[in-house]
PDB file of N, CA and C in Angstrom:
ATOM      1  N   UNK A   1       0.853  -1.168   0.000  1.00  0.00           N
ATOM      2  CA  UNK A   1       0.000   0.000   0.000  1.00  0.00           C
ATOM      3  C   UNK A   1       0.898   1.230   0.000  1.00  0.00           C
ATOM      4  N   UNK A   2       0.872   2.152  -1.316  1.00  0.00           N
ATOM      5  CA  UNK A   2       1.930   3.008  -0.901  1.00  0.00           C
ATOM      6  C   UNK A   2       1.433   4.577  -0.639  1.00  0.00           C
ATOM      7  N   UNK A   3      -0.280   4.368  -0.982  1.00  0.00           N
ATOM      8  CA  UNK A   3      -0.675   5.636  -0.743  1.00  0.00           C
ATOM      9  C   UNK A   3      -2.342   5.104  -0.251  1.00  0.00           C
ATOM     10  N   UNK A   4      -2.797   5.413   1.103  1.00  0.00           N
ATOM     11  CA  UNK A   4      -4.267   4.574   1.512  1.00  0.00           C
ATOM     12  C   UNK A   4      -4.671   5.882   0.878  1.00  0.00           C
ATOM     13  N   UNK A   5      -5.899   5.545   0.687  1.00  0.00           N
ATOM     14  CA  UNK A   5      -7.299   6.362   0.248  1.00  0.00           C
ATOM     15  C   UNK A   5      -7.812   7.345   1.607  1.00  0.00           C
ATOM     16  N   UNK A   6      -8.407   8.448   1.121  1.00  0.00           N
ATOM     17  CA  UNK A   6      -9.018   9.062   2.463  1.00  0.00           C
ATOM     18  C   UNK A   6     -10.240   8.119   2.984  1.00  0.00           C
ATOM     19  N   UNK A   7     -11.026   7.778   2.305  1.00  0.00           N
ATOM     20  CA  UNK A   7     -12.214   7.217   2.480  1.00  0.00           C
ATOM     21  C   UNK A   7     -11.660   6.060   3.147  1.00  0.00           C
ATOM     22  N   UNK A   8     -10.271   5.210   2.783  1.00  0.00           N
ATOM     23  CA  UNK A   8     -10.210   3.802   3.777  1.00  0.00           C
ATOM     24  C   UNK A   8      -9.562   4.545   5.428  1.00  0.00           C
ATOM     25  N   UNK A   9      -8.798   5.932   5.377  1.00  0.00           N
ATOM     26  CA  UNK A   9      -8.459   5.861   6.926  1.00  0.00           C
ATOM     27  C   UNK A   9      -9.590   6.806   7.509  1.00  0.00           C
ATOM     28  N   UNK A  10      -9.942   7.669   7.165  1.00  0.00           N
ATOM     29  CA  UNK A  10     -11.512   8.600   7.366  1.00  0.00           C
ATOM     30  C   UNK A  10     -11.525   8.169   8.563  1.00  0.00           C
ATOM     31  N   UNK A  11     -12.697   6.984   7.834  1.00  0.00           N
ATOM     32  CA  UNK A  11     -13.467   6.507   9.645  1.00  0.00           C
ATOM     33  C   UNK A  11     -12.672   6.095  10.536  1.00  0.00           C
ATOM     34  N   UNK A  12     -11.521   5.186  10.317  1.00  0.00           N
ATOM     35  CA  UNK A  12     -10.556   4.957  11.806  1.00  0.00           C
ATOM     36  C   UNK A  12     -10.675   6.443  12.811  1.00  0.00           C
ATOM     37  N   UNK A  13     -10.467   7.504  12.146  1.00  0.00           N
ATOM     38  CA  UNK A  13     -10.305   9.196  13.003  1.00  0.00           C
ATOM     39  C   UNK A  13     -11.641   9.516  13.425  1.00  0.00           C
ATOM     40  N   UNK A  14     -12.751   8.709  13.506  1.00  0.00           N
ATOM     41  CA  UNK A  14     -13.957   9.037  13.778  1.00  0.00           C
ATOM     42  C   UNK A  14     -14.851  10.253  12.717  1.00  0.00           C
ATOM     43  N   UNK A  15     -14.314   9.891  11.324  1.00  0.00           N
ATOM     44  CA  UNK A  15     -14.637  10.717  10.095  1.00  0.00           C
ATOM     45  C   UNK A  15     -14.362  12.189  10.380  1.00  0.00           C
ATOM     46  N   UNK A  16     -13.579  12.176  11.527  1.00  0.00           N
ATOM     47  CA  UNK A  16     -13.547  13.943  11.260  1.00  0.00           C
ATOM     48  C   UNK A  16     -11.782  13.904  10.731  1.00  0.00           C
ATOM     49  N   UNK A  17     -11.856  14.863   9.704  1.00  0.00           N
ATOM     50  CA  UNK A  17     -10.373  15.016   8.919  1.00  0.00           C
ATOM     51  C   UNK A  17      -9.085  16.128   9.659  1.00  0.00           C
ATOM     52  N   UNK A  18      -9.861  16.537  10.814  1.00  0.00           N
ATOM     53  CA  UNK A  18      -9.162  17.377  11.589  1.00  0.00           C
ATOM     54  C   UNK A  18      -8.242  16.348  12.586  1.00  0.00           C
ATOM     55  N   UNK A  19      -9.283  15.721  13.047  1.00  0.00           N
ATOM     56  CA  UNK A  19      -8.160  14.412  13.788  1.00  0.00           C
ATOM     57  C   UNK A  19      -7.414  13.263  13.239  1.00  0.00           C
ATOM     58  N   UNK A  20      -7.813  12.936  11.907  1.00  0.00           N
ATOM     59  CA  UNK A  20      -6.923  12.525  10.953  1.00  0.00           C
ATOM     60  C   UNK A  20      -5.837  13.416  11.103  1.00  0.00           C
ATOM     61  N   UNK A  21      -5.788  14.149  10.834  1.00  0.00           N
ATOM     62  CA  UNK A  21      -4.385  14.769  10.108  1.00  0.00           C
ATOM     63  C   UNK A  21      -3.242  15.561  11.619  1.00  0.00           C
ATOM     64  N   UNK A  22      -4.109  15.311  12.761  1.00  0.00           N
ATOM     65  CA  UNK A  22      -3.599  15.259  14.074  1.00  0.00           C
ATOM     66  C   UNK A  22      -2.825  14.007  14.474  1.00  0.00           C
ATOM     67  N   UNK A  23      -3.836  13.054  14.218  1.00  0.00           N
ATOM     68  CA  UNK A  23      -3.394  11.452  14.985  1.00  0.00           C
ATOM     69  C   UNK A  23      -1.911  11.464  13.812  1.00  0.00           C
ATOM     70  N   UNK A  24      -2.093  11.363  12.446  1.00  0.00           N
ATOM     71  CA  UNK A  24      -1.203  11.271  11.603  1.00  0.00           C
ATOM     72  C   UNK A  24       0.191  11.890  11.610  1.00  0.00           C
ATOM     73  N   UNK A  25      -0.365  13.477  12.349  1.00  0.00           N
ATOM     74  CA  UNK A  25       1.176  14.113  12.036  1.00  0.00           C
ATOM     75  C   UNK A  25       1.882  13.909  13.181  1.00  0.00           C
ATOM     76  N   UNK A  26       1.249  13.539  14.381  1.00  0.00           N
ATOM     77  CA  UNK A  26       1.403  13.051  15.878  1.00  0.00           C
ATOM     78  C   UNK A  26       2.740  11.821  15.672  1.00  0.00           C
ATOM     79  N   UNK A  27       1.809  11.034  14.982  1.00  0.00           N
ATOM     80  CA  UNK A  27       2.450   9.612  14.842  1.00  0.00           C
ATOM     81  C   UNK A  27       4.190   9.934  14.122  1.00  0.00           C
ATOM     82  N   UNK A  28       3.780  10.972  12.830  1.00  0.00           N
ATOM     83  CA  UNK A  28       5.011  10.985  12.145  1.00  0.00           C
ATOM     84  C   UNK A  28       6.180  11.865  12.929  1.00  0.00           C
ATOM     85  N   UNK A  29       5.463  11.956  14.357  1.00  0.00           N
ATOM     86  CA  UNK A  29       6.621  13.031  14.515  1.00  0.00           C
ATOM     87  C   UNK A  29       7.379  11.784  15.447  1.00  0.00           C
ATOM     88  N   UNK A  30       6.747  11.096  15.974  1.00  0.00           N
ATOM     89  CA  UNK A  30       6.879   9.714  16.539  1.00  0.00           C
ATOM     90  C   UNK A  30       8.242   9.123  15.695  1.00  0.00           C
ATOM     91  N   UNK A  31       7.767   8.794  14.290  1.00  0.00           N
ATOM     92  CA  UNK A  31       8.930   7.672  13.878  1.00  0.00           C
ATOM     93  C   UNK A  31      10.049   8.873  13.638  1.00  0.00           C
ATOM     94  N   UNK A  32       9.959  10.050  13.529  1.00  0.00           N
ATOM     95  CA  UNK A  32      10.791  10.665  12.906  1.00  0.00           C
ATOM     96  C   UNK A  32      12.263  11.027  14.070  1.00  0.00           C
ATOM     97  N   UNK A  33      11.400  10.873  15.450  1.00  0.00           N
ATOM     98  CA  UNK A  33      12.508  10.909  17.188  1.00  0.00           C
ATOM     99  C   UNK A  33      13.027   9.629  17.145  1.00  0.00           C
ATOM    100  N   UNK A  34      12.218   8.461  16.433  1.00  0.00           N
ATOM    101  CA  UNK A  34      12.594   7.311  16.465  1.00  0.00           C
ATOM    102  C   UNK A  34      13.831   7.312  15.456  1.00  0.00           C
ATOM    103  N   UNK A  35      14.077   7.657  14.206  1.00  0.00           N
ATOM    104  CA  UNK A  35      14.659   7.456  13.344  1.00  0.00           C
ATOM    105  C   UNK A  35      16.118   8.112  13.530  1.00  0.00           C
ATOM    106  N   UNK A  36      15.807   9.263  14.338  1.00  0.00           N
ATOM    107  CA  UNK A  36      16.514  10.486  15.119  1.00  0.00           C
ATOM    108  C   UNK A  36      17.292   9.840  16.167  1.00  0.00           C
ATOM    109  N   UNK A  37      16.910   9.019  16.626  1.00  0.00           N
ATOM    110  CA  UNK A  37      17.644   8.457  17.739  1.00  0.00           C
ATOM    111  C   UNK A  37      18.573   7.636  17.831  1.00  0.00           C
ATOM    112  N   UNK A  38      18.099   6.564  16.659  1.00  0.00           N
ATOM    113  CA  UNK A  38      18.800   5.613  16.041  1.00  0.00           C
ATOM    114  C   UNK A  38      20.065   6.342  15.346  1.00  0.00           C
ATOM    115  N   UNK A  39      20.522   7.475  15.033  1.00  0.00           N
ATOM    116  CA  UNK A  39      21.284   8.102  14.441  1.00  0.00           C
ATOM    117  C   UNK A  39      22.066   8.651  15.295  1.00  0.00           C
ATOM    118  N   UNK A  40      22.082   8.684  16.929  1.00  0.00           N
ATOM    119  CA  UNK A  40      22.827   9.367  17.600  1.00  0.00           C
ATOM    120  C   UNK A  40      22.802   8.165  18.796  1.00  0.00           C
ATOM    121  N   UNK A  41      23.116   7.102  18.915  1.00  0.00           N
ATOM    122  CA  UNK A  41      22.696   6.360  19.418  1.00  0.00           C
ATOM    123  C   UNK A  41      21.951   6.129  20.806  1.00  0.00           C
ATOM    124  N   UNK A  42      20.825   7.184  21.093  1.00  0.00           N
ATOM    125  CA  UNK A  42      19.958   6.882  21.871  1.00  0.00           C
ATOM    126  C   UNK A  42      18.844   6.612  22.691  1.00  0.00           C
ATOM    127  N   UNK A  43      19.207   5.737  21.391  1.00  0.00           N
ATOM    128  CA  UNK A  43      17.529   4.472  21.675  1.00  0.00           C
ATOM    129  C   UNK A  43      16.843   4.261  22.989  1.00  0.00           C
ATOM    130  N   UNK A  44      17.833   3.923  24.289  1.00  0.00           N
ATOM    131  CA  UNK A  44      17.721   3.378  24.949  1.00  0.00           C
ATOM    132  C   UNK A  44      17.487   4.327  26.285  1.00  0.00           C
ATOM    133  N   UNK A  45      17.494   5.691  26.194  1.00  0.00           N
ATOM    134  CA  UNK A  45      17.106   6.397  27.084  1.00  0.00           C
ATOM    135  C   UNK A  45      15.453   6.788  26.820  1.00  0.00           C
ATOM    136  N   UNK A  46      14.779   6.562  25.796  1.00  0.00           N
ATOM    137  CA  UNK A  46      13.621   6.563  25.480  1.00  0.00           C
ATOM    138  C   UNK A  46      12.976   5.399  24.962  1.00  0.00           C
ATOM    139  N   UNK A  47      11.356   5.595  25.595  1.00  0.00           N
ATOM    140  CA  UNK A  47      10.416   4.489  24.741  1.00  0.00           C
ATOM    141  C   UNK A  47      10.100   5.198  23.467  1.00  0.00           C
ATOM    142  N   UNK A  48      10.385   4.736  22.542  1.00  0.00           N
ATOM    143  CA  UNK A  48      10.509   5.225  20.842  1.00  0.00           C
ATOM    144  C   UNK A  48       9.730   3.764  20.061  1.00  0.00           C
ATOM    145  N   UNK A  49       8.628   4.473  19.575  1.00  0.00           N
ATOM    146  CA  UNK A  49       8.119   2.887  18.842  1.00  0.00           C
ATOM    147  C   UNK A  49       8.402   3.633  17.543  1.00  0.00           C
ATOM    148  N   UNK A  50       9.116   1.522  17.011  1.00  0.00           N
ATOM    149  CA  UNK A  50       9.261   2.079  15.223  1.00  0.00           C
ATOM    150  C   UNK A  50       8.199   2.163  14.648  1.00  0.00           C
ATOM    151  N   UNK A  51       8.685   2.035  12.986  1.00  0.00           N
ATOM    152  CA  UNK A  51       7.567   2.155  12.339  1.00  0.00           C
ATOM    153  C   UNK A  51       6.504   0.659  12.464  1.00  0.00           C
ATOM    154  N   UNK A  52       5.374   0.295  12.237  1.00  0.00           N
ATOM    155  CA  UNK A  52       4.516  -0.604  12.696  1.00  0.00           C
ATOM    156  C   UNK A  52       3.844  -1.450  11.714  1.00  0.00           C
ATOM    157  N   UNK A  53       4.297  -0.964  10.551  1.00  0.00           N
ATOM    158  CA  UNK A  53       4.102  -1.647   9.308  1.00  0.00           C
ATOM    159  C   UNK A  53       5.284  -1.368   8.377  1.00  0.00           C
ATOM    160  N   UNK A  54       5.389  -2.268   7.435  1.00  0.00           N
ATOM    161  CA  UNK A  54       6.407  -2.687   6.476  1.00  0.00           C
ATOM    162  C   UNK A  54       6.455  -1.827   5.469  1.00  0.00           C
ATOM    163  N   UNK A  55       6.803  -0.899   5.037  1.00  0.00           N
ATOM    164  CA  UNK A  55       6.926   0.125   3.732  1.00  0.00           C
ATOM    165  C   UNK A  55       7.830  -0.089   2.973  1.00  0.00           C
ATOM    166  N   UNK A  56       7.662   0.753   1.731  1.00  0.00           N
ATOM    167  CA  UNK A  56       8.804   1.295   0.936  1.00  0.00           C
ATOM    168  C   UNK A  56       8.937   2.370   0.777  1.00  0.00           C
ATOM    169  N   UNK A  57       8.184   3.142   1.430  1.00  0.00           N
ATOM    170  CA  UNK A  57       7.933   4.301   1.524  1.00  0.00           C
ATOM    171  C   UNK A  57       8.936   5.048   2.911  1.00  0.00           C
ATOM    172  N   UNK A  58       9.285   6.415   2.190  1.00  0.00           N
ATOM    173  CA  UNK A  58      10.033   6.838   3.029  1.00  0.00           C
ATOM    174  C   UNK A  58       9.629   8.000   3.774  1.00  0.00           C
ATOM    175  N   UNK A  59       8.267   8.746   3.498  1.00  0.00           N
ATOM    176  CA  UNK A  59       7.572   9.810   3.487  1.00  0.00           C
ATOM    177  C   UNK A  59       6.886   9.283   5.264  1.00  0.00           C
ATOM    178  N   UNK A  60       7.351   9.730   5.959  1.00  0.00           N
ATOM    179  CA  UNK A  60       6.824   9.665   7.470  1.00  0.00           C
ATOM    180  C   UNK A  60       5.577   9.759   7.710  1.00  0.00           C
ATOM    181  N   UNK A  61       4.647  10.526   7.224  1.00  0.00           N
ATOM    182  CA  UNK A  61       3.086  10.699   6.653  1.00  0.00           C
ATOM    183  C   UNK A  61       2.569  10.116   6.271  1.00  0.00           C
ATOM    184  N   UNK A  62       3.278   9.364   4.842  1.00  0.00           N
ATOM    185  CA  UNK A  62       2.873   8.127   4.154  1.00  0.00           C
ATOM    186  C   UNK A  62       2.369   6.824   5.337  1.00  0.00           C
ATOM    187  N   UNK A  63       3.746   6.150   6.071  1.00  0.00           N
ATOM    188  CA  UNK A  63       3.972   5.260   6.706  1.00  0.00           C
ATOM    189  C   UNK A  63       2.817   5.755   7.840  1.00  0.00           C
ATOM    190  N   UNK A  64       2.866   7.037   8.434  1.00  0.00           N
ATOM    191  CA  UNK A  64       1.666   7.207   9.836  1.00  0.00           C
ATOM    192  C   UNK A  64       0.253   6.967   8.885  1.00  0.00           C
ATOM    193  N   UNK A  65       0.297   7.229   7.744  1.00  0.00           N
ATOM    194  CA  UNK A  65      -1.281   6.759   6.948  1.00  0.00           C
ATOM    195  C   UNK A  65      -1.769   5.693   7.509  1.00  0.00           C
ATOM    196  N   UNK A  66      -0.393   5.122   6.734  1.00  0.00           N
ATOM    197  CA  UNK A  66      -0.177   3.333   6.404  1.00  0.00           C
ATOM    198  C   UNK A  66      -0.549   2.518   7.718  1.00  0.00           C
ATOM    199  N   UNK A  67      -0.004   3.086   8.824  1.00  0.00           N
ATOM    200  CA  UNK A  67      -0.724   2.473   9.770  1.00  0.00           C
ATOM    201  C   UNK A  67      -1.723   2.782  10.357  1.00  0.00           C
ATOM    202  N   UNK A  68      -2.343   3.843  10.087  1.00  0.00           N
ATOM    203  CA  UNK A  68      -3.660   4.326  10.677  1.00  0.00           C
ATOM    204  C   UNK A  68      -4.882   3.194  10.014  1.00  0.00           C
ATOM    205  N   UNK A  69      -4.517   3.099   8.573  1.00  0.00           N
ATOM    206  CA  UNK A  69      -4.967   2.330   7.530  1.00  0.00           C
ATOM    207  C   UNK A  69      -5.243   1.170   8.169  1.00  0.00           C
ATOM    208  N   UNK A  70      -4.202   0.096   8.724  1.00  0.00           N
ATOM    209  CA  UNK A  70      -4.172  -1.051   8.873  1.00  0.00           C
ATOM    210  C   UNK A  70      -4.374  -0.817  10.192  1.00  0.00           C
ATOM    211  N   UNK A  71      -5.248  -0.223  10.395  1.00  0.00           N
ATOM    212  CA  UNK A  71      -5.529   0.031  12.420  1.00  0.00           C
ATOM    213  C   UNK A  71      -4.366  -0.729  13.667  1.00  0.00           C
ATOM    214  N   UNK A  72      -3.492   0.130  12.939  1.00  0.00           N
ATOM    215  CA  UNK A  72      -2.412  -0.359  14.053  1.00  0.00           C
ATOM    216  C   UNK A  72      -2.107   1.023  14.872  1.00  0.00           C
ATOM    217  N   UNK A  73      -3.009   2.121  15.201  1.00  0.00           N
ATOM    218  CA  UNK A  73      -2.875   2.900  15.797  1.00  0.00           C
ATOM    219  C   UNK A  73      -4.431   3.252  16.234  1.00  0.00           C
ATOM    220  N   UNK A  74      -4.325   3.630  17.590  1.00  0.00           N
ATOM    221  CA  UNK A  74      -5.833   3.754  17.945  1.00  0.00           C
ATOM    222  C   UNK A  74      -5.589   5.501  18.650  1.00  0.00           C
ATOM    223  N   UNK A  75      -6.793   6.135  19.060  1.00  0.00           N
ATOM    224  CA  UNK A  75      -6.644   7.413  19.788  1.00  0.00           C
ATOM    225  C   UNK A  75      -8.069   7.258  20.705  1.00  0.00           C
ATOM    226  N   UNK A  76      -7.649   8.600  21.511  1.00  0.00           N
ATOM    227  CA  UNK A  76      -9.104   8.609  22.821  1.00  0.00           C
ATOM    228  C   UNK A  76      -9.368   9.799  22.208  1.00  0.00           C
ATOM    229  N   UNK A  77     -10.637  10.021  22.161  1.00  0.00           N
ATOM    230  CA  UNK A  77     -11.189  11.931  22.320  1.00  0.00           C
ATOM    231  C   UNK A  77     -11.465  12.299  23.818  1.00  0.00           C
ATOM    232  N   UNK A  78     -11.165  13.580  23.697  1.00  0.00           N
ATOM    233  CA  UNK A  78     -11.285  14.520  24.922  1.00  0.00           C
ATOM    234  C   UNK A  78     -12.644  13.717  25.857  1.00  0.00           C
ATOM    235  N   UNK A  79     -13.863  13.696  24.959  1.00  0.00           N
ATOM    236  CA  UNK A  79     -15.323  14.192  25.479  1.00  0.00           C
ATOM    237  C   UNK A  79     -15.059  12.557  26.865  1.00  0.00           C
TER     238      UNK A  79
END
């Protein structure tokens, strides 16, 4: 999957596109401390989750799609 559809991650965000693109950029900032860390070696002073699905994709956005897609990421709302 190298680009999900809006319509397949939509509803995972509870169809609102505002928390899509929250949970998403959330996540990418996630692999991106992860990727960051691995480069200075330290992994091990932080909980850093990798990426959670298999890509070829190198686009951090892409990959936080990709797993929103394959519901390997969940969120709470405020209410």
């Amino acid at each position: 999957m190298d680009r999900p559809r809006i319509d397949e991650v939509l509803p995972r965000a509870g169809g609102s596109r505002y928390a899509l693109v929250m949970i998403a950029a959330k996540r990418a900032r996630q692999i991106n401390n992860y990727y960051h860390s691995l480069g200075e070696g330290t992994l091990g002073m932080e909980e850093l989750t990798p990426p959670l699905v298999s890509t070829r994709s190198t686009n951090l956005l892409t990959i936080a799609f990709e797993e929103i897609a394959d519901g390997k990421l969940g969120f709470k709302t405020g209410e």
